[in-house]
Protein backbone atom coordinates (compact mmCIF):
# COMPACT_ATOMS: atom_id res chain seq x y z
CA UNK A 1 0.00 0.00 0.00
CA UNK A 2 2.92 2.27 0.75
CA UNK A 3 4.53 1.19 -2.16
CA UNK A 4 1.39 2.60 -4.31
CA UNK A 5 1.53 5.66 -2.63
CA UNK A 6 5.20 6.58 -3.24
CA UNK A 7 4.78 5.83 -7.00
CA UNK A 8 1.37 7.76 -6.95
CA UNK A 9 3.29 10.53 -4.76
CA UNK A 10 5.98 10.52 -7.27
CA UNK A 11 3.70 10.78 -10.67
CA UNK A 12 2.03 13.47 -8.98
CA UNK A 13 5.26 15.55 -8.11
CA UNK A 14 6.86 15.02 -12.26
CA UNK A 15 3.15 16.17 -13.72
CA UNK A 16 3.09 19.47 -11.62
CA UNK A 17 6.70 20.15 -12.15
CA UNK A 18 5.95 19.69 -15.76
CA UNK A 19 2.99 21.94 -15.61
CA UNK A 20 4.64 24.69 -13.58
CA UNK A 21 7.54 24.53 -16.77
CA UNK A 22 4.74 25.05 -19.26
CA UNK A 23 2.84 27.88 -17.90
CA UNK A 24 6.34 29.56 -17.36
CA UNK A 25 7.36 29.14 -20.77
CA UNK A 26 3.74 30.34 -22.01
CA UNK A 27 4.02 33.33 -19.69
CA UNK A 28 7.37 34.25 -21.27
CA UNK A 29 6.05 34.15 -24.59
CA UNK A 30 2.95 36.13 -23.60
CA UNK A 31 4.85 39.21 -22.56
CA UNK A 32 7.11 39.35 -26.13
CA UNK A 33 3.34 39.08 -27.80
CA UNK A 34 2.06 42.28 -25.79
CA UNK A 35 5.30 43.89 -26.60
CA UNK A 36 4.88 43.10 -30.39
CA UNK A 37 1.15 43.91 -30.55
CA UNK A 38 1.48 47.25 -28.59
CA UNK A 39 5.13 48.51 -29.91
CA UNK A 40 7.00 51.18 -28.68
CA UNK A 41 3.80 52.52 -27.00
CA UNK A 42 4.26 50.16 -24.65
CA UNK A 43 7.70 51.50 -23.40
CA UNK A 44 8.03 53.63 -20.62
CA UNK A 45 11.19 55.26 -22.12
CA UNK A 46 9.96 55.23 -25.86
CA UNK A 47 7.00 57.14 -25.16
CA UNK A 48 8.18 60.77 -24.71
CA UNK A 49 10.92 60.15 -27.00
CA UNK A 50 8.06 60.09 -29.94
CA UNK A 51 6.00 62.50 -28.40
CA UNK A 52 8.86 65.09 -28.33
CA UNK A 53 9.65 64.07 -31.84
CA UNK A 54 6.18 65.15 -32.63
CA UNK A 55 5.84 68.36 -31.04
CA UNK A 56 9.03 69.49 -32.68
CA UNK A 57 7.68 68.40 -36.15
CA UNK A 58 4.59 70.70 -35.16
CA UNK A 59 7.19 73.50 -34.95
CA UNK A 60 4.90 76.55 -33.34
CA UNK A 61 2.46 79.37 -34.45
CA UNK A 62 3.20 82.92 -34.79
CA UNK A 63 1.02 85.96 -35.89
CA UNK A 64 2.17 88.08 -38.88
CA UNK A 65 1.74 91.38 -39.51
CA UNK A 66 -1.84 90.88 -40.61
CA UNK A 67 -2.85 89.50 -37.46
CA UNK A 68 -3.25 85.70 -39.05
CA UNK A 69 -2.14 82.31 -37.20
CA UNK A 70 0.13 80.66 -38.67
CA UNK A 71 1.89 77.28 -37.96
CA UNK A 72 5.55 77.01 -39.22
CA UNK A 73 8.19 74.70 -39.03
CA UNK A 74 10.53 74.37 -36.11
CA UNK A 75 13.39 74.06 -38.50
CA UNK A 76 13.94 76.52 -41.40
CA UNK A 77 16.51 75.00 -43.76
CA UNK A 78 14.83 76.55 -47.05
CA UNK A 79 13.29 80.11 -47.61
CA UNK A 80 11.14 81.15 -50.25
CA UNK A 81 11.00 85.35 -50.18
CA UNK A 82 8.92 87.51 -52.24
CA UNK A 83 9.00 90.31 -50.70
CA UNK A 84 12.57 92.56 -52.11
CA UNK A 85 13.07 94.63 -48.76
CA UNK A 86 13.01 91.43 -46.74
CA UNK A 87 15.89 89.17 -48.67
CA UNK A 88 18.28 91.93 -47.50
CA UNK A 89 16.68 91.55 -43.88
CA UNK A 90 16.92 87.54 -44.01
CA UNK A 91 20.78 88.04 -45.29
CA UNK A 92 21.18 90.46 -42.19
CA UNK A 93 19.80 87.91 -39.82
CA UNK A 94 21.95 85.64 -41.14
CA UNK A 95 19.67 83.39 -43.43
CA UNK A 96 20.69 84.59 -46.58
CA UNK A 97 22.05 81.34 -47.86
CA UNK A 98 19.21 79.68 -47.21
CA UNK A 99 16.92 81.83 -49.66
CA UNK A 100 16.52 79.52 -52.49
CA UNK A 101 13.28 81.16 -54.37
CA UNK A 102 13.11 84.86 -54.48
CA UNK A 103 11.99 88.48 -56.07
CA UNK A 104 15.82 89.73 -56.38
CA UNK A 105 17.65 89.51 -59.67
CA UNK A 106 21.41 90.77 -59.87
CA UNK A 107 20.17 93.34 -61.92
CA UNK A 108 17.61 94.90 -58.98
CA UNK A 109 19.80 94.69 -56.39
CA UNK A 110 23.09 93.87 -57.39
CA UNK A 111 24.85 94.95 -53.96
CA UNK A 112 22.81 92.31 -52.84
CA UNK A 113 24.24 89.71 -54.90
CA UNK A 114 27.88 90.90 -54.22
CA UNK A 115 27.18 90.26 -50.68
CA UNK A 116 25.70 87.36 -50.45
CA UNK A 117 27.03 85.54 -53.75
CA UNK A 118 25.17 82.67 -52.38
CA UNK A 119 21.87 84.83 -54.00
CA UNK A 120 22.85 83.21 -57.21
CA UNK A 121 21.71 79.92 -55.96
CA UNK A 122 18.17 81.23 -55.52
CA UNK A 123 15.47 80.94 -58.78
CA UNK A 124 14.10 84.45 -59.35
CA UNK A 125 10.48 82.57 -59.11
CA UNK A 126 8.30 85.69 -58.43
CA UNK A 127 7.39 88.97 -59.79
CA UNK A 128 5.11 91.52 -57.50
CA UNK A 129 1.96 89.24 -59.04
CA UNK A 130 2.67 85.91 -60.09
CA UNK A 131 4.55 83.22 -59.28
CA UNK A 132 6.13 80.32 -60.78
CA UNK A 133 5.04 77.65 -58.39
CA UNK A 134 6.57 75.08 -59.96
CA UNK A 135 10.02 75.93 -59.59
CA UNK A 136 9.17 77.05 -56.24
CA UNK A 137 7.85 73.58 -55.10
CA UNK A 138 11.07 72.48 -56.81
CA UNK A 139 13.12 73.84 -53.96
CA UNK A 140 11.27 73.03 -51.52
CA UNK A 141 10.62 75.93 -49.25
CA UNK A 142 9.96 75.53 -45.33
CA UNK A 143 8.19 78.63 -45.21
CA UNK A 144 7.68 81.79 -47.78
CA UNK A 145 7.77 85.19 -46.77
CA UNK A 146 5.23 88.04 -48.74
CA UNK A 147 4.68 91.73 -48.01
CA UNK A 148 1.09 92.59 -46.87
CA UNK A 149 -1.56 92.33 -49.19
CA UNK A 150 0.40 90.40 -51.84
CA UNK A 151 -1.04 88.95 -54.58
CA UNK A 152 1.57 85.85 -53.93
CA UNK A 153 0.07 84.80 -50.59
CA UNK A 154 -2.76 82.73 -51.79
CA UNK A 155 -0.73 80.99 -54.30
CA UNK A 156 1.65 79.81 -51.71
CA UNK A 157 -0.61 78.73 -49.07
CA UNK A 158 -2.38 76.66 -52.00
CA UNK A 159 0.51 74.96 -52.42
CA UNK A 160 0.60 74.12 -48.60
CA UNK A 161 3.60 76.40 -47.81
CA UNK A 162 3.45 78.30 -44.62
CA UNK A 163 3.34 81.76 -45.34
CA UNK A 164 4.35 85.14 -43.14
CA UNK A 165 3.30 88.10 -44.58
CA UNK A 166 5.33 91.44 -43.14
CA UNK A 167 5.02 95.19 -43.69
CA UNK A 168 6.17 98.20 -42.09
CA UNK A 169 5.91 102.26 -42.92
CA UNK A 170 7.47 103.68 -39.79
CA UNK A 171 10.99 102.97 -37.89
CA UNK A 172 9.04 101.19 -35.03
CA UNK A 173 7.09 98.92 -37.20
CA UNK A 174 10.80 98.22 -39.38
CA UNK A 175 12.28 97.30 -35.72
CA UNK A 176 9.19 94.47 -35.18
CA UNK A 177 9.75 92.97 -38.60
CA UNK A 178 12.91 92.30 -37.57
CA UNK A 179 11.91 90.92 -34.27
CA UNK A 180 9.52 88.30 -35.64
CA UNK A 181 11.93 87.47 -38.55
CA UNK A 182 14.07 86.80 -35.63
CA UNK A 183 11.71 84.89 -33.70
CA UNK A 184 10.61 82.66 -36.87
CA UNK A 185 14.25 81.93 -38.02
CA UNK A 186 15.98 80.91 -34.77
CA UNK A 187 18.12 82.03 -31.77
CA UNK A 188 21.20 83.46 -33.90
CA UNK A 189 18.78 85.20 -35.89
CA UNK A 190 17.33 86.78 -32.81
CA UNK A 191 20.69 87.78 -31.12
CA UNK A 192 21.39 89.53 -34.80
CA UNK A 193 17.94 91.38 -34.83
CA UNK A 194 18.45 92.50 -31.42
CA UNK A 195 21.82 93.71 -32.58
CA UNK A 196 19.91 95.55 -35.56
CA UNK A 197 17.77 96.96 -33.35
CA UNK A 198 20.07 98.60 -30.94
CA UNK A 199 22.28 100.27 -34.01
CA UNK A 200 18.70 102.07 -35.40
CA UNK A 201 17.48 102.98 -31.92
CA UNK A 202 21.10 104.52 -31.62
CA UNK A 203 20.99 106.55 -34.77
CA UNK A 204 17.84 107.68 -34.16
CA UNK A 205 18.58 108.63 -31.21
CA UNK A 206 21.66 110.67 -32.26
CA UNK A 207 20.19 112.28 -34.79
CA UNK A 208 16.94 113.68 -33.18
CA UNK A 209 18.93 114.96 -30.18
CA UNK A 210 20.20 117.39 -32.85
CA UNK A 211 17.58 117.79 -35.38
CA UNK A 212 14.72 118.26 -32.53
CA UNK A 213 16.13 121.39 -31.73
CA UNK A 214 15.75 122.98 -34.98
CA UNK A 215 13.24 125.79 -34.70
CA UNK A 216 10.29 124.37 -37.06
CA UNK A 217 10.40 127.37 -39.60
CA UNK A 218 14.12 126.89 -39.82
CA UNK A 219 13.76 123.05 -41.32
CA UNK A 220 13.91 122.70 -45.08
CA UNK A 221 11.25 121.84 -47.19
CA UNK A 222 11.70 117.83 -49.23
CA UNK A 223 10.74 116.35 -52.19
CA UNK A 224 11.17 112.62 -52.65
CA UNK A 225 10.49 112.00 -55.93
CA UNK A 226 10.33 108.55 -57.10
CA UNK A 227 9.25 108.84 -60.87
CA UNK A 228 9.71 111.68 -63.25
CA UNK A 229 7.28 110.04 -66.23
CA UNK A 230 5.32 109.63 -64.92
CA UNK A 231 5.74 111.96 -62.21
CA UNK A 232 5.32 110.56 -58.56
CA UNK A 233 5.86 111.54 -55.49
CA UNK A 234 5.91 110.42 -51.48
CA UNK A 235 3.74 112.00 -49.37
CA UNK A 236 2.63 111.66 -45.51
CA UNK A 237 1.79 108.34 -44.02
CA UNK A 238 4.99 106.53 -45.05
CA UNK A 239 8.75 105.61 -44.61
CA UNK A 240 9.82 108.52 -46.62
CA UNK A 241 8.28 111.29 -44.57
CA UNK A 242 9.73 109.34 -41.58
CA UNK A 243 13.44 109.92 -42.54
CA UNK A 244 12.52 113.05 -43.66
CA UNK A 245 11.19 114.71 -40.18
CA UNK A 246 14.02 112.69 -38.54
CA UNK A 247 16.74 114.03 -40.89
CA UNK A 248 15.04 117.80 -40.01
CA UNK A 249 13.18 118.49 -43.18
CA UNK A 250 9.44 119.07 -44.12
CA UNK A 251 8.23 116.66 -46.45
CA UNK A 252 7.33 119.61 -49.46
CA UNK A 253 4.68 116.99 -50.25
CA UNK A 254 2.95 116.25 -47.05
CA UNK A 255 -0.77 116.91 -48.30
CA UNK A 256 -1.06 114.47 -50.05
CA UNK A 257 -1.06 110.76 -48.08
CA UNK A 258 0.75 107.53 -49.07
CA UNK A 259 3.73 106.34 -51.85
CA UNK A 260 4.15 107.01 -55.31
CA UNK A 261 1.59 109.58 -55.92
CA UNK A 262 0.83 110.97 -59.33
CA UNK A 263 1.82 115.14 -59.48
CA UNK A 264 1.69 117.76 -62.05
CA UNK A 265 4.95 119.49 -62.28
CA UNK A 266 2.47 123.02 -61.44
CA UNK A 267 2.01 121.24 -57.74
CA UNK A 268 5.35 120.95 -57.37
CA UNK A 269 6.35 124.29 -58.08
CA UNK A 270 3.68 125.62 -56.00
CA UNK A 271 5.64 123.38 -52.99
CA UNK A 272 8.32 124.91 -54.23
CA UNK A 273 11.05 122.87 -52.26
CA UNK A 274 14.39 123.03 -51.16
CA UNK A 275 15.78 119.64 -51.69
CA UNK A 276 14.76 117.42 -53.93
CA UNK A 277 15.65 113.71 -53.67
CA UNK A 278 15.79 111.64 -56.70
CA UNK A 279 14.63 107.60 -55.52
CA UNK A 280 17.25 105.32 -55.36
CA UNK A 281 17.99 103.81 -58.63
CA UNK A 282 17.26 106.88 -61.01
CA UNK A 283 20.00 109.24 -62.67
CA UNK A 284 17.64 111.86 -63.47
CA UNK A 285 19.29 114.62 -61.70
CA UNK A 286 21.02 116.54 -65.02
CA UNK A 287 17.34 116.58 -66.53
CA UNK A 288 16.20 118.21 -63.83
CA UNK A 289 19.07 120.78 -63.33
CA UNK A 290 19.17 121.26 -67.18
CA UNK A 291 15.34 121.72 -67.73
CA UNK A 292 14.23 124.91 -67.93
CA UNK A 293 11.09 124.05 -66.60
CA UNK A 294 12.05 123.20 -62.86
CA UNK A 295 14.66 126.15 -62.73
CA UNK A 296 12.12 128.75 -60.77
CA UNK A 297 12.59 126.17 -57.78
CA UNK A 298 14.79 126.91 -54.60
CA UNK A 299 16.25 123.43 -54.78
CA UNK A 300 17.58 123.71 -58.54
CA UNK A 301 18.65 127.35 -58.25
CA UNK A 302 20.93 126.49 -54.71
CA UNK A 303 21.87 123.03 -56.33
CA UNK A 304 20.20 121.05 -53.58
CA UNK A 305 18.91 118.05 -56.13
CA UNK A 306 20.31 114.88 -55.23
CA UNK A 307 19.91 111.28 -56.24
CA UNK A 308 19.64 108.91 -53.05
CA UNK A 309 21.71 106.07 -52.13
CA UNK A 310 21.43 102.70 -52.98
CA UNK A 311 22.89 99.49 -51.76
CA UNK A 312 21.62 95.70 -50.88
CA UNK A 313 18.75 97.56 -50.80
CA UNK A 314 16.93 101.09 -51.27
CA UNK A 315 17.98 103.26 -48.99
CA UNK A 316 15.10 105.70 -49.56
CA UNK A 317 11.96 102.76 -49.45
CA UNK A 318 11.13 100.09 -46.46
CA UNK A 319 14.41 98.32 -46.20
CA UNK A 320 17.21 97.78 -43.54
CA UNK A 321 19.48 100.57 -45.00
CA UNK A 322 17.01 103.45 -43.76
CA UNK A 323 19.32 103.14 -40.74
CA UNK A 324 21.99 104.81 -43.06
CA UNK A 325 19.33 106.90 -45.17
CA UNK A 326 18.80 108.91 -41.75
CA UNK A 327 22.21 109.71 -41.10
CA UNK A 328 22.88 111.07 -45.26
CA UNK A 329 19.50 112.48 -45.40
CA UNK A 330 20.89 114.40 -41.84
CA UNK A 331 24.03 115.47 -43.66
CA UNK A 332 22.84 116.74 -46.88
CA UNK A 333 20.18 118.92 -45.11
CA UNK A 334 22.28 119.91 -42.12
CA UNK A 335 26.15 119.38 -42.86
CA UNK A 336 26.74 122.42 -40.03
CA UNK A 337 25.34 120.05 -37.40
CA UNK A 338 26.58 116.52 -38.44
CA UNK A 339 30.69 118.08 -38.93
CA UNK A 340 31.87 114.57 -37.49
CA UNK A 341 29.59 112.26 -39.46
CA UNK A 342 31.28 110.69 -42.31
CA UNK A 343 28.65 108.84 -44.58
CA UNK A 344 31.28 106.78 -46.46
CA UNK A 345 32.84 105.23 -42.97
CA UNK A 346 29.10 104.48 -41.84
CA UNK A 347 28.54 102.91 -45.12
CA UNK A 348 31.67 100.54 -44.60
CA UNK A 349 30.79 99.70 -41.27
CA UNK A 350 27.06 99.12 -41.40
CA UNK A 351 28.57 96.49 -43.81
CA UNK A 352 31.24 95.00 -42.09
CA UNK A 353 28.33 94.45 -38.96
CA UNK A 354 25.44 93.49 -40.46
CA UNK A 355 26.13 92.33 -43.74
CA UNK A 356 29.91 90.56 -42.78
CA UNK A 357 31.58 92.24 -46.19
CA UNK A 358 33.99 94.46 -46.24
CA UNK A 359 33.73 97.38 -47.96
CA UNK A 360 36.34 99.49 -49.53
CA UNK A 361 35.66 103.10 -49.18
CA UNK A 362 35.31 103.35 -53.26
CA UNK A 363 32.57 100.70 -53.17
CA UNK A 364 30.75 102.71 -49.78
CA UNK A 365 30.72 105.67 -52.30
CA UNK A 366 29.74 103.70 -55.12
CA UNK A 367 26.69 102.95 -52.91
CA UNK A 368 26.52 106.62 -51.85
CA UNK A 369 26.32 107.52 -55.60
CA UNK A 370 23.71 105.12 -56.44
CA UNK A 371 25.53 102.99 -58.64
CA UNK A 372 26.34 99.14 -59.24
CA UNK A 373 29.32 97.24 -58.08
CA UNK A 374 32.39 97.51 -60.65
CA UNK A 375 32.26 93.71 -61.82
């Protein structure tokens, strides 16, 4: 009987070691399965790995100068600008070699170009109302920048491109295009806005102390002209008559509100002023001295007609270099009160700073004079 027992004892003991084998095998295999079926979701550690890879994909939302949200990438490898002031403001902030669609051509802006040679890489794919989406889409563009109210920005948002549209017609509007054109392209780009900044504020600053003080009746009167045929002119409610009241002058056209506005030459020899700037990129200064017809006015007779500078951009228009327009605008009106300012050494190191070229002081002047680069 105790011999049955044993053997019965012993069967017993070899089944359930058996069974406690299987269920530990089947347990094993159990746990790869959930890992399989579930996949990296089901790791502690691989979780916010992915999540932060997603929420850097996402990149984050800023509002343009329209006041619309938009979503843009958190890494900006590829620029597609349409808007000419701002390819010199992307260059200054240190993104200029990674416009690869643009507005520019070497013949608009061909300081530009000697710059930043890296300009040539870009496709000139708009013009101020189309653009050539496909070779746009061929480069690939993280995000597109337009000026306000461009006929470009639906385009480009068609074609699923994040797009920032930017304006400004006053010094403190110029400072926060810079800021969010900072903001959008990165860190550097915001340390070199910031630098931007404090230069203008400077200049501004340096100036006014001086020109404020000019009894009102005392400042000369200014005519920006930016056409002669047809003729048109600046008037109030822009960048021009900015510079102009900062430089110490009277904008001679100041009735009349906005940009290139449409004059008889009668009007403007009723204003009757006493400088008269010629827009950056026009050699029209000989007509005007020459023609008989704008002789009567103070600013032929005293030889105060002047064409205005122009480098990687207008000087004159809504473009980084008004931070240099100010100071020659300040000279040519007041050289008594600016003896120490020397427009050709500002030139060359606005340059050096912002653009990293160096100048020589017969290209600053070449700038100064309005005219290309001597290829």
């Amino acid at each position: 009987m105790q011999k049955r027992f044993n053997e019965k004892s012993l069967v017993a003991f070899i089944l359930s070691a058996a069974l406690v084998l299987v269920l530990a095998g089947c347990g094993s295999n159990n746990t790869n399965g959930n890992n399989g079926d579930t996949g990296t979701a089901a790791s502690p550690a691989a979780s916010p790995q992915a999540a932060s890879s997603q929420t850097a994909d996402t990149g984050k939302t800023i509002t343009d100068t329209d006041g619309r949200q938009v979503t843009i990438p958190s890494q900006i490898n590829t620029i597609a600008d349409a808007w000419p002031a701002h390819n010199e403001v992307v260059t200054i902030l240190g993104a200029g070699g990674k416009i690869v669609s643009t507005i520019s051509t070497p013949k608009s802006v061909p300081w530009l170009y000697k710059v930043n040679p890296q300009m040539k890489n870009a496709v000139t794919a708009f013009t101020k109302s189309e653009a050539q989406m496909e070779e746009v889409l061929k480069n690939k563009p993280d995000i597109a920048f337009a000026s306000t109210g461009s006929p470009l920005i639906q385009p480009l948002e068609n074609a699923g491109i994040p797009t920032v549209t930017l304006n400004f017609t006053n010094f403190d509007e110029m400072k926060e295009c810079f800021r969010l054109t900072g903001d959008i392209l990165g860190e550097d780009a915001r340390t070199r806005a910031d630098s931007f900044i404090s230069y203008l504020d400077g200049k501004l600053e340096q100036i006014t102390a001086v020109t404020s003080k000019i009894p009102e009746s005392d400042k000369p009167k200014v005519l920006h002209i930016q056409s002669l045929s047809p003729l048109q002119v600046d008037g109030k409610d822009t960048m021009i008559q900015n510079w102009i009241e900062v430089a110490g002058g009277v904008n001679a056209a100041q009735e009349i509100s906005g940009n290139m506005k449409p004059v008889s030459l009668e009007q403007i020899v009723a204003w009757n002023p006493d400088y008269i700037m010629i827009g950056s990129g026009l050699t029209d200064t000989d007509h005007i001295m020459d023609d008989p017809a704008w002789k009567t006015l103070n600013a032929v007779k005293n030889g105060h007609v002047y064409n205005n500078p122009s480098g990687a951009f207008l000087w004159d228009r809504y473009g980084a270099e008004a931070a240099l327009q100010i100071q020659w605008a300040a000279k040519t009106l007041h050289p008594d009160l600016f003896p120490d300012l020397n427009i050709v050494q500002e030139t060359v190191s606005f340059y050096k700073q912002f653009l990293n070229y160096d100048l020589t002081n017969d290209e600053a002047q070449l700038i100064i004079d309005s005219k290309p680069p001597v290829e």
